[in-house]
Protein backbone atom coordinates (compact mmCIF):
# COMPACT_ATOMS: atom_id res chain seq x y z
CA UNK A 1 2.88 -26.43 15.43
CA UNK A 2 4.79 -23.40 16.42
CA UNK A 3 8.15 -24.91 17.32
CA UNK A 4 10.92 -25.17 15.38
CA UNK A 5 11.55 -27.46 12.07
CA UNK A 6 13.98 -29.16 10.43
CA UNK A 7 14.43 -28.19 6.08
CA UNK A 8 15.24 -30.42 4.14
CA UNK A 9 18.55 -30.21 2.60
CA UNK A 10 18.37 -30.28 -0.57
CA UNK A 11 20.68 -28.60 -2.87
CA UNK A 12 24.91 -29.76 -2.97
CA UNK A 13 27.09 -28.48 0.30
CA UNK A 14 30.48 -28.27 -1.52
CA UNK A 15 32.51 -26.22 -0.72
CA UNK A 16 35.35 -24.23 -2.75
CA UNK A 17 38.33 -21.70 -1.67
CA UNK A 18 38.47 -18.57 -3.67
CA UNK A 19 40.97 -16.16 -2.82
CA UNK A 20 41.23 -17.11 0.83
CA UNK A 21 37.22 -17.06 1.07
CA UNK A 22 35.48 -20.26 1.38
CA UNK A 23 32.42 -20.59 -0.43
CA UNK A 24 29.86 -23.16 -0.18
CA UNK A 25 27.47 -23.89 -3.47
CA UNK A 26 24.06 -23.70 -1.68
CA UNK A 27 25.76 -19.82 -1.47
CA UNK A 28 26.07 -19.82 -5.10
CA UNK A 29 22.77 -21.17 -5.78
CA UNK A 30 20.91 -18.73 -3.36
CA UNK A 31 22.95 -15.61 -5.15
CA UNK A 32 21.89 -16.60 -8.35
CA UNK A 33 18.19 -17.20 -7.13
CA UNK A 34 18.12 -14.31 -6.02
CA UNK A 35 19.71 -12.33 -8.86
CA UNK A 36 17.02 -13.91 -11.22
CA UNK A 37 13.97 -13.26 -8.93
CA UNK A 38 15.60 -9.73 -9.07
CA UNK A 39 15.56 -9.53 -12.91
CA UNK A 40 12.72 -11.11 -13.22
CA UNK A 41 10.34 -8.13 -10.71
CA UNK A 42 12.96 -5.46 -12.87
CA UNK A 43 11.03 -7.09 -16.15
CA UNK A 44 7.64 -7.10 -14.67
CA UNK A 45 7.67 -3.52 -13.06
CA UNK A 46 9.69 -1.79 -16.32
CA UNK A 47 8.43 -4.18 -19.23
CA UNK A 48 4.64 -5.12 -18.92
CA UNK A 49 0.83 -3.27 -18.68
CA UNK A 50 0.76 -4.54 -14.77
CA UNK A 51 4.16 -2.88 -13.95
CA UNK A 52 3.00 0.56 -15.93
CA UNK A 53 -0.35 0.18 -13.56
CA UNK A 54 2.25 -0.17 -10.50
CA UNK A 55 4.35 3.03 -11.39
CA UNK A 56 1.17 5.31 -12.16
CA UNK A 57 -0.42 4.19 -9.05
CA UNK A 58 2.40 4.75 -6.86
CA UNK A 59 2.70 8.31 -8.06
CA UNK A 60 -1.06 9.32 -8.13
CA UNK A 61 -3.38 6.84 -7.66
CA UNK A 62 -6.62 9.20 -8.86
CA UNK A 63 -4.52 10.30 -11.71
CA UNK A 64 -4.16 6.46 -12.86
CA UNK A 65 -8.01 5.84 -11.76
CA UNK A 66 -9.07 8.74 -14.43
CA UNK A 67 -6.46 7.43 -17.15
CA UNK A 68 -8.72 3.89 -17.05
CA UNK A 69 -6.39 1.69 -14.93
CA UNK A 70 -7.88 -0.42 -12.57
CA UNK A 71 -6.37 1.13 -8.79
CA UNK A 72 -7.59 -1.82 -6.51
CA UNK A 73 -6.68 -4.83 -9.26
CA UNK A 74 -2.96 -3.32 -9.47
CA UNK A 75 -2.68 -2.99 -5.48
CA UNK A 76 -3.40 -6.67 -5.24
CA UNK A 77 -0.89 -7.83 -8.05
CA UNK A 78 1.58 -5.78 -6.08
CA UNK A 79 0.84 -7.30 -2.95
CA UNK A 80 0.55 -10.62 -4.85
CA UNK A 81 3.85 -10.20 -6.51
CA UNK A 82 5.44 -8.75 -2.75
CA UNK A 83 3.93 -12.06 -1.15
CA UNK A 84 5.67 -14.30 -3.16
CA UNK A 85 8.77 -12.75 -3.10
CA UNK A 86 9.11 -13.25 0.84
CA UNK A 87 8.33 -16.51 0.38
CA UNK A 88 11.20 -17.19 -2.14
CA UNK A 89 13.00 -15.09 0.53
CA UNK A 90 12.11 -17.35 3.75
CA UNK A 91 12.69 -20.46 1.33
CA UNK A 92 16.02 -19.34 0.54
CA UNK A 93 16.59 -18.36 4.10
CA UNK A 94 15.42 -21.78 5.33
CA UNK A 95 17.66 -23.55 2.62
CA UNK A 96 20.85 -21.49 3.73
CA UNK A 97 19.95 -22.23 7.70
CA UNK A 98 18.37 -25.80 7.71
CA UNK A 99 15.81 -24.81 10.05
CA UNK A 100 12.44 -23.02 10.07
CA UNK A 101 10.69 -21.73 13.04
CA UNK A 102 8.11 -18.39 13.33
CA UNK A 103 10.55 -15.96 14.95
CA UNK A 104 13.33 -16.16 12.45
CA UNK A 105 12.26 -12.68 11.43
CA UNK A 106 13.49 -11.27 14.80
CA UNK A 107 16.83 -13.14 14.85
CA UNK A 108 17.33 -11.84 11.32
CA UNK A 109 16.01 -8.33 12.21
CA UNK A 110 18.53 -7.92 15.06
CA UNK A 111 21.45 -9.30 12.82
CA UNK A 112 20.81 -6.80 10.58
CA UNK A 113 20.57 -3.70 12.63
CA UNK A 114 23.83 -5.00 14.77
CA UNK A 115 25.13 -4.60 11.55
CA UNK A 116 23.75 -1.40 10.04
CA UNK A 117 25.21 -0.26 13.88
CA UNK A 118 28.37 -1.30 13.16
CA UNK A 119 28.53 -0.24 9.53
CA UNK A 120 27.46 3.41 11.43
CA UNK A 121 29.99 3.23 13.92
CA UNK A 122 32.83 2.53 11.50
CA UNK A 123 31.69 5.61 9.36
CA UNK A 124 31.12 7.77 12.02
CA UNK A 125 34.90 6.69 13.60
CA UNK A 126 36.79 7.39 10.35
CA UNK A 127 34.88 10.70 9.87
CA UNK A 128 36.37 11.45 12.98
CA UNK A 129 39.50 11.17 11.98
């Protein structure tokens, strides 16, 4: 149903003191997740035929049509490849919370403008001065 779920934890909770900063390891494993799902679309969009289709299409999708490439079959890898990396994002974000629930995306949304606002404000305070 719609409500809210419990995830599984599944990955170590340890926690370690760096320089005053406590990190916890399912923090290190999400970073490096994410680093490698990071390298990983780099490779595909700079090192293979689909991620040549996705850069001529982006720029001029008749242009790509005429040079033989097929526009509609690269627009569905890219929204392929885009699908499953929001899921790998909302499995990572459900790892680091221990929860699921269908308006997580709004929580997160206003989290992050609150701080893009204060990231704004600081900048725009010290300019200021």
């Amino acid at each position: 149903g719609p409500g809210v779920k419990t995830y599984p934890s599944v990955l170590s909770n340890q926690t370690f003191h760096v320089f005053g900063i406590q990190i916890q390891m399912q923090q290190i494993y999400i970073l490096a997740i994410t680093i490698i799902l990071m390298l990983a679309l780099q490779f595909i969009v700079r090192k293979t035929k689909i991620g040549r289709s996705m850069r001529a299409v982006s720029v001029d999708a008749d242009a790509a049509k005429l040079m033989g490439i097929n526009v509609d079959a690269t627009i569905s890898y890219t929204f392929a490849i885009g699908s499953a990396l929001a899921g790998a994002g909302g499995v990572l974000v459900g790892m680091y919370y221990n929860t699921i629930n269908p308006l997580m995306r709004l929580s997160l949304r206003y989290s992050a403008e609150s701080v893009s606002f204060r990231v704004r404000c600081s900048a725009a305070s010290s300019s200021a001065l």
